[in-house]
C-alpha atoms as a PDB file:
ATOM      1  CA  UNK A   1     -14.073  15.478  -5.208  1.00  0.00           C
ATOM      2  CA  UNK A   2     -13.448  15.655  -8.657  1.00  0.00           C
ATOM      3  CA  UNK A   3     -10.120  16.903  -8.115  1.00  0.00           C
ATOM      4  CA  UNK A   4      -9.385  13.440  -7.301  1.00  0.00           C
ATOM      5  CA  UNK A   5     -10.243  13.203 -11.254  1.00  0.00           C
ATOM      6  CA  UNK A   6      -7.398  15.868 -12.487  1.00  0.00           C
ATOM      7  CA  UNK A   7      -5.042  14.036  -9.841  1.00  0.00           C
ATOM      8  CA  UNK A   8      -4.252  10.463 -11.331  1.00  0.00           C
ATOM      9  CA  UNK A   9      -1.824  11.328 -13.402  1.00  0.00           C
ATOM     10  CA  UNK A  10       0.408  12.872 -10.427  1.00  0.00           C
ATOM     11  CA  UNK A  11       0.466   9.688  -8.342  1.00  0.00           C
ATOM     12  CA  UNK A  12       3.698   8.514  -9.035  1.00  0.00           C
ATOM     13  CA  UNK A  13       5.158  11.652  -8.092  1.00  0.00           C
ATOM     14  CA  UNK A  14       2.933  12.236  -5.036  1.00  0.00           C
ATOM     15  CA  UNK A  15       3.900  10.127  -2.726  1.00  0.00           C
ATOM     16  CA  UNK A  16       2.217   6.806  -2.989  1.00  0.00           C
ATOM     17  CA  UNK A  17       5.691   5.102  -2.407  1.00  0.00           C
ATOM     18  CA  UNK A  18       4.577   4.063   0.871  1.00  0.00           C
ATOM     19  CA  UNK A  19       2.257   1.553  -0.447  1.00  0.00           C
ATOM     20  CA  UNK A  20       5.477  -0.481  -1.366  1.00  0.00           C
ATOM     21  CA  UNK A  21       6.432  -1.700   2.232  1.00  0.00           C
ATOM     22  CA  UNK A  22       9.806  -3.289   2.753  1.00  0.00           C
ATOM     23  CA  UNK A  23       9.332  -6.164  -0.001  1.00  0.00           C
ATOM     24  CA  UNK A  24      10.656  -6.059  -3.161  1.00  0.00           C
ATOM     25  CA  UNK A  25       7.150  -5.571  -5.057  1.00  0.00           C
ATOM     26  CA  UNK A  26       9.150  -5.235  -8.104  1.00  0.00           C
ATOM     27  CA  UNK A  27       9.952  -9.072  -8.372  1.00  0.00           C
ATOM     28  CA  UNK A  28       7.202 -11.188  -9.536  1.00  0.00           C
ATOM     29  CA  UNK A  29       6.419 -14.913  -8.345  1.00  0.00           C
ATOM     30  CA  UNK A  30       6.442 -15.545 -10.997  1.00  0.00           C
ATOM     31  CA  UNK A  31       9.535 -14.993 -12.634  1.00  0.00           C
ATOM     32  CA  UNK A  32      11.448 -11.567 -14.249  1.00  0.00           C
ATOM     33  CA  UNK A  33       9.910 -12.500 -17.770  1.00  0.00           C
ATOM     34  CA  UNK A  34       6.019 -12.541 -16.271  1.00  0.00           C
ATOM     35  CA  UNK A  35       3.207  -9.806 -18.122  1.00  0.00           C
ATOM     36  CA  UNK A  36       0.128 -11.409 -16.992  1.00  0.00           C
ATOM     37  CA  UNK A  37       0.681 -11.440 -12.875  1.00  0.00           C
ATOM     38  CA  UNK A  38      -2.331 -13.031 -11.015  1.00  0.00           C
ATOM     39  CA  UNK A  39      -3.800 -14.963 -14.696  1.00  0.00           C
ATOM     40  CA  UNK A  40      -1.057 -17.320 -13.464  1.00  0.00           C
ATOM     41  CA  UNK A  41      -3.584 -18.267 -10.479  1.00  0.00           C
ATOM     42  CA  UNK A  42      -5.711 -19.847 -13.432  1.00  0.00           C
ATOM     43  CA  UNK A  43      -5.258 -23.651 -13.693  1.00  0.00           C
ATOM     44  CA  UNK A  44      -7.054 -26.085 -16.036  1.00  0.00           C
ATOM     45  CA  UNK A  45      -8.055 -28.069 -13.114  1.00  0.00           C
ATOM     46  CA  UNK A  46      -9.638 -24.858 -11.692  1.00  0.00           C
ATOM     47  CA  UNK A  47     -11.235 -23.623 -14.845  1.00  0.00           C
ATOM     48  CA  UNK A  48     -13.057 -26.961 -14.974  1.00  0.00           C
ATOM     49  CA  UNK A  49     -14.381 -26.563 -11.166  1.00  0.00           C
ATOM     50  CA  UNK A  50     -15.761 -23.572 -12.455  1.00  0.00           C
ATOM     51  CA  UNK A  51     -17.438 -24.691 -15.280  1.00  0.00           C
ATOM     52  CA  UNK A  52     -19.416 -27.530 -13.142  1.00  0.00           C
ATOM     53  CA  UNK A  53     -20.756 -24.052 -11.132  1.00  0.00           C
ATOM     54  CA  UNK A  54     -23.388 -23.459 -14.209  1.00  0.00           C
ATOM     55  CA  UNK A  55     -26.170 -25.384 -13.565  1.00  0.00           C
ATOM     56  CA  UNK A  56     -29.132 -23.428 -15.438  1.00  0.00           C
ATOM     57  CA  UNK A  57     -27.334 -21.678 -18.132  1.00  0.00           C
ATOM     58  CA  UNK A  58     -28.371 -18.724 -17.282  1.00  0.00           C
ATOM     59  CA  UNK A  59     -26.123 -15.897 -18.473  1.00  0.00           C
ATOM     60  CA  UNK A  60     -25.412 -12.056 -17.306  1.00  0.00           C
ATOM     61  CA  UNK A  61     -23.946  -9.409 -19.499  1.00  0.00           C
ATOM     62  CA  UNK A  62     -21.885  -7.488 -16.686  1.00  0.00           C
ATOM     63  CA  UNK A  63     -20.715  -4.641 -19.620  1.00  0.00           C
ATOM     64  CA  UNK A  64     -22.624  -1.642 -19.382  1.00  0.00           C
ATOM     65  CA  UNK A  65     -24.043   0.102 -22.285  1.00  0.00           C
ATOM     66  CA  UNK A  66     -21.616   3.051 -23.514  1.00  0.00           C
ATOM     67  CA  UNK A  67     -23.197   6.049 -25.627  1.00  0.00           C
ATOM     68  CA  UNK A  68     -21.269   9.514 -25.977  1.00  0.00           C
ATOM     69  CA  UNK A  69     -23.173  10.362 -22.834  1.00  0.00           C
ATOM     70  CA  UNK A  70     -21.897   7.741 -20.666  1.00  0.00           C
ATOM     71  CA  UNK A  71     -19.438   9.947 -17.458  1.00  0.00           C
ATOM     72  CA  UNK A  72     -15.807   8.719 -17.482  1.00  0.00           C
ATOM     73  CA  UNK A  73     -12.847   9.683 -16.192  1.00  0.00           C
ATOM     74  CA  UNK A  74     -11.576  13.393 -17.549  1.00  0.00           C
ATOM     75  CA  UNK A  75     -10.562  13.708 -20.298  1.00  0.00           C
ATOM     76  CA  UNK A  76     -12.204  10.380 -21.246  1.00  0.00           C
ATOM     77  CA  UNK A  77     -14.816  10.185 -23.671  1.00  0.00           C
ATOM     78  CA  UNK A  78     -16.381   7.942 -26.184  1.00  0.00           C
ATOM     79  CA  UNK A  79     -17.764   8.809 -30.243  1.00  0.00           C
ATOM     80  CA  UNK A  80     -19.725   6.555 -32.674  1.00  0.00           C
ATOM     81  CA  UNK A  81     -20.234   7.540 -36.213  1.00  0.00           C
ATOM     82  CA  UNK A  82     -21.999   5.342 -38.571  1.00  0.00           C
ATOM     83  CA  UNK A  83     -21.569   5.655 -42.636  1.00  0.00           C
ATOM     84  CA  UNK A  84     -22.251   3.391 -45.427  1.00  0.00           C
ATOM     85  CA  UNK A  85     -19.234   4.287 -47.424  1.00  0.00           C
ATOM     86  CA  UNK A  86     -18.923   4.279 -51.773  1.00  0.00           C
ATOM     87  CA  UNK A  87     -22.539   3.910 -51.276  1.00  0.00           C
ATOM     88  CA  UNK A  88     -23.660   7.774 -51.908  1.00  0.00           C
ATOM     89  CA  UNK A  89     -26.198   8.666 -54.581  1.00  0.00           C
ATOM     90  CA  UNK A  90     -26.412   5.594 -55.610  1.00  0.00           C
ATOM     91  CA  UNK A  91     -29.011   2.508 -55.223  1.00  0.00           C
ATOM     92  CA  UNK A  92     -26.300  -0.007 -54.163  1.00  0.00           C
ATOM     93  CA  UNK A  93     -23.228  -1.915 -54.301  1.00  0.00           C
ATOM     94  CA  UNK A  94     -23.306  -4.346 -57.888  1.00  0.00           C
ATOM     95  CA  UNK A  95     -26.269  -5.479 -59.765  1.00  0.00           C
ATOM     96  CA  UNK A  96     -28.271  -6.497 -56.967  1.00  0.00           C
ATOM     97  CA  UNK A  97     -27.703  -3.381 -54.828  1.00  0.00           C
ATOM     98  CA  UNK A  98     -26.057  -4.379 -51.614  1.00  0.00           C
ATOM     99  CA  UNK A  99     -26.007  -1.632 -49.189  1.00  0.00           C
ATOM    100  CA  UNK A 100     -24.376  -1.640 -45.537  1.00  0.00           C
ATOM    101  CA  UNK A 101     -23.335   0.498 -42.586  1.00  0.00           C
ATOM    102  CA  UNK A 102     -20.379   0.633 -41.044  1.00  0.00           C
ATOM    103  CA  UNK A 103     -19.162   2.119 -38.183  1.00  0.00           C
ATOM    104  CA  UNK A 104     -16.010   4.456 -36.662  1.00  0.00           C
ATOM    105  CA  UNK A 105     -15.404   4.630 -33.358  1.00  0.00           C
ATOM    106  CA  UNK A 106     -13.396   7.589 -31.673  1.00  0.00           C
ATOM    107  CA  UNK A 107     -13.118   6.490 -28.015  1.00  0.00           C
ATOM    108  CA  UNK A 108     -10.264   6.832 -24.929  1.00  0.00           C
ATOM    109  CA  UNK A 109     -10.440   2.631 -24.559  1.00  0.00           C
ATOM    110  CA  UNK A 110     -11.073   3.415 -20.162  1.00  0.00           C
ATOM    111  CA  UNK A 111     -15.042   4.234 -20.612  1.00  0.00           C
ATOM    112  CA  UNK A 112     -17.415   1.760 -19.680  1.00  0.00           C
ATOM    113  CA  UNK A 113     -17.112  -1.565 -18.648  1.00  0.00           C
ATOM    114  CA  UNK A 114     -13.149  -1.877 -18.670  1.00  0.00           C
ATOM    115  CA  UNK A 115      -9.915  -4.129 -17.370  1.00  0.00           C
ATOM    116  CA  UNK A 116      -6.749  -2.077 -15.986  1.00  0.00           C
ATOM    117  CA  UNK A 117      -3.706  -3.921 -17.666  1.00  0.00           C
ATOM    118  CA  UNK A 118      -0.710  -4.447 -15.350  1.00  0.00           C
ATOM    119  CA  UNK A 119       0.622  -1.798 -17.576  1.00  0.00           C
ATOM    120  CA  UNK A 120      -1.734   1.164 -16.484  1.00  0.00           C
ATOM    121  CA  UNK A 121      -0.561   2.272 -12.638  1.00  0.00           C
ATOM    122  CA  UNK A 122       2.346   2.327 -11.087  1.00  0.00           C
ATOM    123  CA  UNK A 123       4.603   3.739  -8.262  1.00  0.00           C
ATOM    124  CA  UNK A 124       7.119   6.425  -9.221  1.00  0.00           C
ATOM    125  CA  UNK A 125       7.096   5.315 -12.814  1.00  0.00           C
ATOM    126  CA  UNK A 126       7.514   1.751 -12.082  1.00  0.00           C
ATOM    127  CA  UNK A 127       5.583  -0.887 -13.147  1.00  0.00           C
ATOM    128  CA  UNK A 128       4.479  -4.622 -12.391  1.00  0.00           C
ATOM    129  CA  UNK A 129       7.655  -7.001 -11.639  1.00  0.00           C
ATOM    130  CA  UNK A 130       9.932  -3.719 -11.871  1.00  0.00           C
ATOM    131  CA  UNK A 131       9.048  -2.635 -15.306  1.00  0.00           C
ATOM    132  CA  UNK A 132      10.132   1.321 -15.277  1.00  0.00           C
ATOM    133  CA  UNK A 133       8.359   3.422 -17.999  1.00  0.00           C
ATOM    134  CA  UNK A 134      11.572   4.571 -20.177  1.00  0.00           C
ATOM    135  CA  UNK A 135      12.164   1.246 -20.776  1.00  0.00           C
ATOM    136  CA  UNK A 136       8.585  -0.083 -21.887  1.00  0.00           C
ATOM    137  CA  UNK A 137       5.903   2.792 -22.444  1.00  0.00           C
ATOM    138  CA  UNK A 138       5.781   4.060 -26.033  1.00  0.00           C
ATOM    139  CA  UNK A 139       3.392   6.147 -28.010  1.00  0.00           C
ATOM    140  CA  UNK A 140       2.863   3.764 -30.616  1.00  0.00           C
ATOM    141  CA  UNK A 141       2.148   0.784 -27.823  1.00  0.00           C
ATOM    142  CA  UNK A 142       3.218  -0.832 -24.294  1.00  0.00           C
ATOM    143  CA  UNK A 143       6.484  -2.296 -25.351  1.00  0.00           C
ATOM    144  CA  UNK A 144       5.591  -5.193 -22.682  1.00  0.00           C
ATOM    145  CA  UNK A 145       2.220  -5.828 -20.095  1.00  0.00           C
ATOM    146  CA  UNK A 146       0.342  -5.045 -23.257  1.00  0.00           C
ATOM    147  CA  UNK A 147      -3.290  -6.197 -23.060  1.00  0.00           C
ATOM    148  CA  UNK A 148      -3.051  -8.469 -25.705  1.00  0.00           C
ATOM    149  CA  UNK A 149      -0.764 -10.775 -23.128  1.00  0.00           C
ATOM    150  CA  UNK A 150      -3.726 -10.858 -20.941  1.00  0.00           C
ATOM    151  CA  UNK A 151      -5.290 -14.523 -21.729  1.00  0.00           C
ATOM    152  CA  UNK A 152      -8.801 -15.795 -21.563  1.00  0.00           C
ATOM    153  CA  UNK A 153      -9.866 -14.842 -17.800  1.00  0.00           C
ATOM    154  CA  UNK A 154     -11.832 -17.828 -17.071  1.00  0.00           C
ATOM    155  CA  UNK A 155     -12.430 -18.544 -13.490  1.00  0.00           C
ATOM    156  CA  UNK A 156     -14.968 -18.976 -10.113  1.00  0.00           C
ATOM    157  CA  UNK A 157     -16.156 -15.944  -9.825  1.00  0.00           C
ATOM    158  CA  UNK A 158     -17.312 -14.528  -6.198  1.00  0.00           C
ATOM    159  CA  UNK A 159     -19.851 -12.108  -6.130  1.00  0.00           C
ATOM    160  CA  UNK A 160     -20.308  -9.786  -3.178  1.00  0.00           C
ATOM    161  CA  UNK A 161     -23.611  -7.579  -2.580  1.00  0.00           C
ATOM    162  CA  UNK A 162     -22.075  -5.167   0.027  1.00  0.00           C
ATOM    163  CA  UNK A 163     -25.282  -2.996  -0.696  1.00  0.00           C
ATOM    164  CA  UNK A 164     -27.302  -5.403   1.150  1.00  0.00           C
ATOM    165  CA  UNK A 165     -24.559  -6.325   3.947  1.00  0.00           C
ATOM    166  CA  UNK A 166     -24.908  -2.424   4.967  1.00  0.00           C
ATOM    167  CA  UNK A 167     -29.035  -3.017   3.919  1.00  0.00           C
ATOM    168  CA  UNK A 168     -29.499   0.042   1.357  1.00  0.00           C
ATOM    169  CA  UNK A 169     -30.209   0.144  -2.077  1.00  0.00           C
ATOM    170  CA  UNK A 170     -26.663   2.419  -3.017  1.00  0.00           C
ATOM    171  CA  UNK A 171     -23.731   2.607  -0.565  1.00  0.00           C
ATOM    172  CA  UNK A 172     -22.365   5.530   0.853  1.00  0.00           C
ATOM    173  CA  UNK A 173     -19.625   7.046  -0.987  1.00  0.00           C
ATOM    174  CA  UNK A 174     -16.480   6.732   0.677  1.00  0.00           C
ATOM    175  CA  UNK A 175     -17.203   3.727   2.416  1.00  0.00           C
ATOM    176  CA  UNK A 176     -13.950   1.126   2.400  1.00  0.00           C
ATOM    177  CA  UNK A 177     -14.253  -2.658   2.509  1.00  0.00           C
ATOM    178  CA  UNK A 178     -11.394  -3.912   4.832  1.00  0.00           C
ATOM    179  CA  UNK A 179     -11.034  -7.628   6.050  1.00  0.00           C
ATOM    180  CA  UNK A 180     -14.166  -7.030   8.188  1.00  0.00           C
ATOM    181  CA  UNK A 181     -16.464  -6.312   5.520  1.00  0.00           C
ATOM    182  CA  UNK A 182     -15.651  -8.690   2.876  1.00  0.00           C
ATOM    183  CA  UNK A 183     -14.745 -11.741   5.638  1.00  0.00           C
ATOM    184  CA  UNK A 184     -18.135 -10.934   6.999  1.00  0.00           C
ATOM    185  CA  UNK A 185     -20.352 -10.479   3.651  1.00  0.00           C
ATOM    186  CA  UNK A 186     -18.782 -13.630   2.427  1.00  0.00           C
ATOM    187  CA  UNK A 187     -20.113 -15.348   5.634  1.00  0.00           C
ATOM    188  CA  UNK A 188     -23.681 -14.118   5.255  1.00  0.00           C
ATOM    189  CA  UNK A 189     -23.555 -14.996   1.837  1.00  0.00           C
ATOM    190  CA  UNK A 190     -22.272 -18.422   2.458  1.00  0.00           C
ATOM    191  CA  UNK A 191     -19.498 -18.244   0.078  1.00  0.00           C
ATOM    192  CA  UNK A 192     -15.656 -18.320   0.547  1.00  0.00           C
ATOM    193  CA  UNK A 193     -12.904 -16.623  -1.669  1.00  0.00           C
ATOM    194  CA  UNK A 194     -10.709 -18.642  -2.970  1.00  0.00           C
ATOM    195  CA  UNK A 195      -6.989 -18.423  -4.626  1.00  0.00           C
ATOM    196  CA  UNK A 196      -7.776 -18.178  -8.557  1.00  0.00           C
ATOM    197  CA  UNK A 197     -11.714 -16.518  -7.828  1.00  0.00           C
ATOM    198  CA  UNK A 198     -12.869 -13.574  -9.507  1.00  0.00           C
ATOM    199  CA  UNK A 199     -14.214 -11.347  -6.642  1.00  0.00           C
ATOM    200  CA  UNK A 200     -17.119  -8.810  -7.526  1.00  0.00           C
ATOM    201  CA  UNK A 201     -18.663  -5.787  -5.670  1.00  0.00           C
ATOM    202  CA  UNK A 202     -21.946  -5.134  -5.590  1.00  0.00           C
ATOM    203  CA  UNK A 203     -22.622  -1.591  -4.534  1.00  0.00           C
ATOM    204  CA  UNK A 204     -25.497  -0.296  -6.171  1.00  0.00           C
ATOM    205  CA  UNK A 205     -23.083   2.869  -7.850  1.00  0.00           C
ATOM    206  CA  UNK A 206     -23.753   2.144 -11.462  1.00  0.00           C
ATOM    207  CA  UNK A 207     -27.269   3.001 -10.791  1.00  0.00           C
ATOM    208  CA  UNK A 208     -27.036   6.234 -10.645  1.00  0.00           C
ATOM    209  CA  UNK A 209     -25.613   6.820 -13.932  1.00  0.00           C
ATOM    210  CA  UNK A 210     -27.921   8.711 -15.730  1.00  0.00           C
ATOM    211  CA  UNK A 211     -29.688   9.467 -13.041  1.00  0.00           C
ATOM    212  CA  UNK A 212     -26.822  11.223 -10.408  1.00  0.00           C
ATOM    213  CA  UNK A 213     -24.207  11.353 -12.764  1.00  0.00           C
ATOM    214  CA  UNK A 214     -22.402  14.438 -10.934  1.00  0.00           C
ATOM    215  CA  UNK A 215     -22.896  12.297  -8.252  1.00  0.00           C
ATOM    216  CA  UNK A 216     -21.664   9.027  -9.778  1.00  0.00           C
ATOM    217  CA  UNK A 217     -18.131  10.866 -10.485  1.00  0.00           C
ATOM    218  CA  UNK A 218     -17.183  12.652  -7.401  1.00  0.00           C
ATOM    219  CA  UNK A 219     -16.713   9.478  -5.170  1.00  0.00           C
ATOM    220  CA  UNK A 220     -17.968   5.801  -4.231  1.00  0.00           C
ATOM    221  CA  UNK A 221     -17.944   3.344  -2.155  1.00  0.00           C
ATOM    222  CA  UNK A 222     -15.124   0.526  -2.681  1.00  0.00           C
ATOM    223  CA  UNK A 223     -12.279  -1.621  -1.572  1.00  0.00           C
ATOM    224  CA  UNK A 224     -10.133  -0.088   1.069  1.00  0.00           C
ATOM    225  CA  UNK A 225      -6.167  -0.510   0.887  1.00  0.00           C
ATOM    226  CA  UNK A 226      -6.155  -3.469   3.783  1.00  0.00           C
ATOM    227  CA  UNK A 227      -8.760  -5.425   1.981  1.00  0.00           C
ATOM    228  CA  UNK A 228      -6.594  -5.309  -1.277  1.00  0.00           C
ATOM    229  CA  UNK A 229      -4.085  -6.527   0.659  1.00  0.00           C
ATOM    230  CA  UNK A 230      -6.167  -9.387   1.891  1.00  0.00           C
ATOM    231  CA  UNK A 231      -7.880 -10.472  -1.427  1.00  0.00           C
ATOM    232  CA  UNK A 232      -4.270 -10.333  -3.202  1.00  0.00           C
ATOM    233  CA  UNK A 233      -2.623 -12.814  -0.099  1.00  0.00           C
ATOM    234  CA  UNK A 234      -5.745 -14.960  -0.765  1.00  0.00           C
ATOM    235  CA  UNK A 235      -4.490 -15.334  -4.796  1.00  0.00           C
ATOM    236  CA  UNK A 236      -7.329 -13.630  -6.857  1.00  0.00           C
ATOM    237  CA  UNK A 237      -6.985 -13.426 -10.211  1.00  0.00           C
ATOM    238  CA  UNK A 238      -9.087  -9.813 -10.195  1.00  0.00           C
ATOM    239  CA  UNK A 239     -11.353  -7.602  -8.530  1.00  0.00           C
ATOM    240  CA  UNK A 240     -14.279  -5.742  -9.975  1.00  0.00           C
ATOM    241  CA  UNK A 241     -16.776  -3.653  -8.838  1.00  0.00           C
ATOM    242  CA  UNK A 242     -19.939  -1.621 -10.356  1.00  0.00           C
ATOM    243  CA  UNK A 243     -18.159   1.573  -9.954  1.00  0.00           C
ATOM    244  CA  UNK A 244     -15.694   3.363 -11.839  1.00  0.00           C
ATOM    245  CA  UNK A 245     -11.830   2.722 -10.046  1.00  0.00           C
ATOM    246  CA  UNK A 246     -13.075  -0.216  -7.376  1.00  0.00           C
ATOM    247  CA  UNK A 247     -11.822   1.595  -4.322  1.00  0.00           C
ATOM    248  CA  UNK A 248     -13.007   3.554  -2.162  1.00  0.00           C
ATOM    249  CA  UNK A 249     -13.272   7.807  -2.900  1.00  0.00           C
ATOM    250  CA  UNK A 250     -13.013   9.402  -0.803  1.00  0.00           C
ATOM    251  CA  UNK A 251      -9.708   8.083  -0.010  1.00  0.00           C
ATOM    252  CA  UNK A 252      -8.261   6.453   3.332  1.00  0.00           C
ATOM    253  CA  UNK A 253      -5.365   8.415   3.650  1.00  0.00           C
ATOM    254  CA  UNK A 254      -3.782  11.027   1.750  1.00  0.00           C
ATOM    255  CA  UNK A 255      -2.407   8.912  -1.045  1.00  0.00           C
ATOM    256  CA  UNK A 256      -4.088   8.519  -4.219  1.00  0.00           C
ATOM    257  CA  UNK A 257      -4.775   5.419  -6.150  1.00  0.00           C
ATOM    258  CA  UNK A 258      -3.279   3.326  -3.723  1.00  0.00           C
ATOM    259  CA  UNK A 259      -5.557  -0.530  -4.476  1.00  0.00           C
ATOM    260  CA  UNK A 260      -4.946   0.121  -7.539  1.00  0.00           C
ATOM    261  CA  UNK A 261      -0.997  -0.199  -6.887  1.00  0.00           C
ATOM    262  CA  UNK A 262      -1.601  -2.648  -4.453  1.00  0.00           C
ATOM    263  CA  UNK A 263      -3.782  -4.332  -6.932  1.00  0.00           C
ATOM    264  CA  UNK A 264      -1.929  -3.885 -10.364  1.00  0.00           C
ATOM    265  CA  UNK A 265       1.505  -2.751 -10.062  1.00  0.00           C
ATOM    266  CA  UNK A 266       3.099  -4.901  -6.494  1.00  0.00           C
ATOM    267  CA  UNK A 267       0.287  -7.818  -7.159  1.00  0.00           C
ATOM    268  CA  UNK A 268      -0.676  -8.014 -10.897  1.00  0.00           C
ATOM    269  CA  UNK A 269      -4.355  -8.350  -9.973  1.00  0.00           C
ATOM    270  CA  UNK A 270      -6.408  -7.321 -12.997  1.00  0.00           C
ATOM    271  CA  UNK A 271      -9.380  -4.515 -12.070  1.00  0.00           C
ATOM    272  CA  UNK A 272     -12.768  -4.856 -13.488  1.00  0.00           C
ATOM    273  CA  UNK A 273     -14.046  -1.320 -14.068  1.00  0.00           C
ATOM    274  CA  UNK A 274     -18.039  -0.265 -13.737  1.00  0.00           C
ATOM    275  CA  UNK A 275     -19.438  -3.845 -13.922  1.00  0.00           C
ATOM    276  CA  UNK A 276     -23.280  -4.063 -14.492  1.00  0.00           C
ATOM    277  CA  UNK A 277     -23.816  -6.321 -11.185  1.00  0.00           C
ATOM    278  CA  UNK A 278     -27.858  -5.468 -10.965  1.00  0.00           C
ATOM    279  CA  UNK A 279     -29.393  -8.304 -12.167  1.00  0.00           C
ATOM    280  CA  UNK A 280     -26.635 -10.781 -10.752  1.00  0.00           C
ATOM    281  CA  UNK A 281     -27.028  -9.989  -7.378  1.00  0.00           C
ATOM    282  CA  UNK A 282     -30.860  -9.422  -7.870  1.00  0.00           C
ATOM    283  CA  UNK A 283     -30.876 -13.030  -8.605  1.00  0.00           C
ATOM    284  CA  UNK A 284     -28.596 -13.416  -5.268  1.00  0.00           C
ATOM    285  CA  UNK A 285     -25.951 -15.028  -7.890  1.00  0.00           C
ATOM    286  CA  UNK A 286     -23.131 -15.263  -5.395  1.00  0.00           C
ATOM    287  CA  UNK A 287     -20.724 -17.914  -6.928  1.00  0.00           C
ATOM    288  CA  UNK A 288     -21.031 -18.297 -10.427  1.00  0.00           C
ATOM    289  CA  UNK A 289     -18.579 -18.986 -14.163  1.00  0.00           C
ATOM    290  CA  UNK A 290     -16.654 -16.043 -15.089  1.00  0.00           C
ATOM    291  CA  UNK A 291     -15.615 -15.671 -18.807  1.00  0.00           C
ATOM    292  CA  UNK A 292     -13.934 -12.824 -20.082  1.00  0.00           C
ATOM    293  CA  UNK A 293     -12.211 -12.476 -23.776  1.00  0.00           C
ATOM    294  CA  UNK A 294     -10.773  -8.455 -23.979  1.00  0.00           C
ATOM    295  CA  UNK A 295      -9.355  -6.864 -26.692  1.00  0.00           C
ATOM    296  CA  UNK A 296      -6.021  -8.285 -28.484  1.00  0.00           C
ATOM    297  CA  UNK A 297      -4.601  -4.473 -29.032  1.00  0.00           C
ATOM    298  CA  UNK A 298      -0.877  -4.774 -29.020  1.00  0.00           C
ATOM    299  CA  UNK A 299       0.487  -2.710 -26.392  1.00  0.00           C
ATOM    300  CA  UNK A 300      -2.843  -1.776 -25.045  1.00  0.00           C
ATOM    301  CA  UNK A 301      -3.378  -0.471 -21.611  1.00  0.00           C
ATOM    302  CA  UNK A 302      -7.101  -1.093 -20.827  1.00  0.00           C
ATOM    303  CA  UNK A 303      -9.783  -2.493 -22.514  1.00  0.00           C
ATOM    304  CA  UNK A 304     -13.507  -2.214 -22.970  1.00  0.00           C
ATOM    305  CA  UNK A 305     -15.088  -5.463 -22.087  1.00  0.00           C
ATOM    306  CA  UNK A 306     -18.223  -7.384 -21.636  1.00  0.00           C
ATOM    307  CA  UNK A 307     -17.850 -10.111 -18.969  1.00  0.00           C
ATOM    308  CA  UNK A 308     -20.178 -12.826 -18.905  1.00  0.00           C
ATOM    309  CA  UNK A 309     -21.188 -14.400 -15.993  1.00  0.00           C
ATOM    310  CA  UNK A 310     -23.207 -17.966 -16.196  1.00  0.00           C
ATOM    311  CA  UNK A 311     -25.209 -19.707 -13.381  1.00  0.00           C
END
C-alpha cells in the first residue's frame, strides 16, 4: 500500500478523467471569478444557527499534536528548532537582562491536522472552476485558489462515529462510506446533514499513530467516491475525517485520489486532514459549532490547522 504514497503525484496523468462525467465540472456555481467553492454555502443567517448549537461551552481541539515524529505523506516531514538569538554568552538583552526563545520551523505545510485548498488536486492539470496549472501554479505561490482566499470556516458541524455504526474501536482499512453508511449513521445518530454543515468522520485511525504507525500509512477506512458525490449534492462546505486523505485506501476502483477530485477540484469542498475526533465523539458530540481560522499564506496550498469544535 504505500505505493499508493509515491503515486499522487501521477493522478492527473493516470487516468482519473473519468471522475469528470459529462458536466462541465470546470464551471463553478458560482461564477468564473470564484476561489473559495463550497465557503459560498456559508450564510450569516446560518452561522448564527450554529452558534445557538453551543449550549455548555465546552470546547474540542480537533488539531493533532505534530513533533518531527509525527508519519505524513512521503516526502512530507516536519522540523522545530528553538534559539534565543544575540543572546549568546551573555546574561541578557539591556540592563535588566531580558532573555527569550524563539523558534524556526522547517515543515512541508500537509503534516498534521491540515485543509486541502481548492488549489491542491486536480484532473489532468486542471483545477477548480477550470483553473489549468500553466496559467496559475507558480513556485513562488498559487497565482489564484491560494489559501489565504479561504475565509473564516464557521459553520454546523456534523459529526459521524462510523467506528461505532460498524461497533469496533478502529475501522477496517479500506472500508468506503457510500450513501448507505452515512444516510444510515446519521439516522442512528439522530442527526441530518445539511447544505452549509461541516461533516466529520469518526474512525478511530488517528489512534494508532504512534502506536501502528506502518499501519496508520498504508491504508484506512474513509469516504467512498458515491458518498462524495452525495455529501457535495447535499451543499457541504467540507469533509474531514481522523485519517490522513478522508477516503477510503484501499481504493474502489483503479483510479487514485478520486474524492478528493470529486471533493476539491469539480465541487470546491474543502478536506479536513487527520482530525483529532476522540474526545468529540467520546462525548457522543454529534452536532456541534465549527470554527476554523487557517493560515493567510499567499498562494498557499494547504494549511496546518487547529479546528475548534464547541458544544
Amino acid at each position: 500500500m504505500r505505493n499508493a504514497f509515491v503515486l499522487c503525484c501521477s493522478i492527473a496523468m493516470m487516468g482519473a478523467i473519468g471522475t469528470a462525467d459529462a458536466q462541465d465540472w470546470t464551471k463553478s456555481k458560482w461564477g468564473p471569478a470564484d476561489e473559495i467553492g463550497a465557503a459560498n454555502y456559508m450564510t450569516p443567517d446560518l452561522v448564527v444557527k450554529a452558534a445557538s448549537l453551543v449550549k455548555t461551552g465546552k470546547t474540542y481541539p480537533l488539531g493533532m499534536i505534530v513533533d518531527s515524529k509525527t508519519p505524513a505523506y512521503p516526502p512530507r516531514s516536519f522540523k522545530i528548532t528553538i534559539v534565543q538569538p544575540g543572546q549568546a554568552g551573555i546574561p541578557g538583552l539591556g540592563p535588566n537582562k531580558a532573555t527569550y526563545n524563539d523558534d524556526i520551523v522547517d515543515t512541508w505545510v500537509g503534516v498534521g491536522t491540515q485543509i486541502d485548498g481548492l488549489g491542491h488536486l486536480g484532473i489532468e492539470h486542471v483545477y477548480y472552476n477550470g483553473n489549468k496549472l500553466a496559467d496559475f501554479a507558480d513556485p513562488t505561490g498559487l497565482k489564484k485558489l491560494g489559501i489565504e482566499k479561504v475565509p473564516p470556516l464557521v459553520a454546523r458541524g456534523v459529526l459521524l462515529d462510523m467506528a461505532a455504526y460498524y461497533n469496533t474501536d478502529v475501522v477496517k482499512e479500506g472500508t468506503a462510506f457510500n450513501v448507505k453508511e452515512i444516510d444510515e449513521a446519521a439516522k442512528k445518530q439522530g442527526v441530518e446533514i445539511r447544505q452549509g454543515d461541516i461533516v466529520v468522520f469518526h474512525t478511530g485511525w488517528l489512534g494508532l499513530v504512534g502506536k501502528d504507525d506502518k499501519r496508520y500509512s498504508a491504508g484506512e477506512p474513509g469516504l467512498g467516491v458515491e458518498g462524495a458525490k452525495y455529501l457535495t449534492s447535499k451543499g457541504v462546505v467540507a469533509v474531514g475525517a481522523d485519517n490522513w486523505a478522508v477516503e477510503a485506501i484501499p481504493f474502489e476502483s483503479p483510479n487514485l485520489f478520486e474524492v478528493h477530485q470529486i471533493l476539491l477540484a469539480m465541487n470546491g469542498t474543502y478536506i479536513l486532514e487527520n482530525l483529532d475526533t476522540a474526545a468529540l465523539a467520546a462525548d457522543k458530540g454529534y452536532e456541534f459549532l465549527f470554527v476554523l481560522g487557517q493560515p493567510r499564506w499567499r498562494g498557499g496550498v494547504q494549511g496546518m490547522i487547529n479546528p475548534i469544535a464547541i458544544r
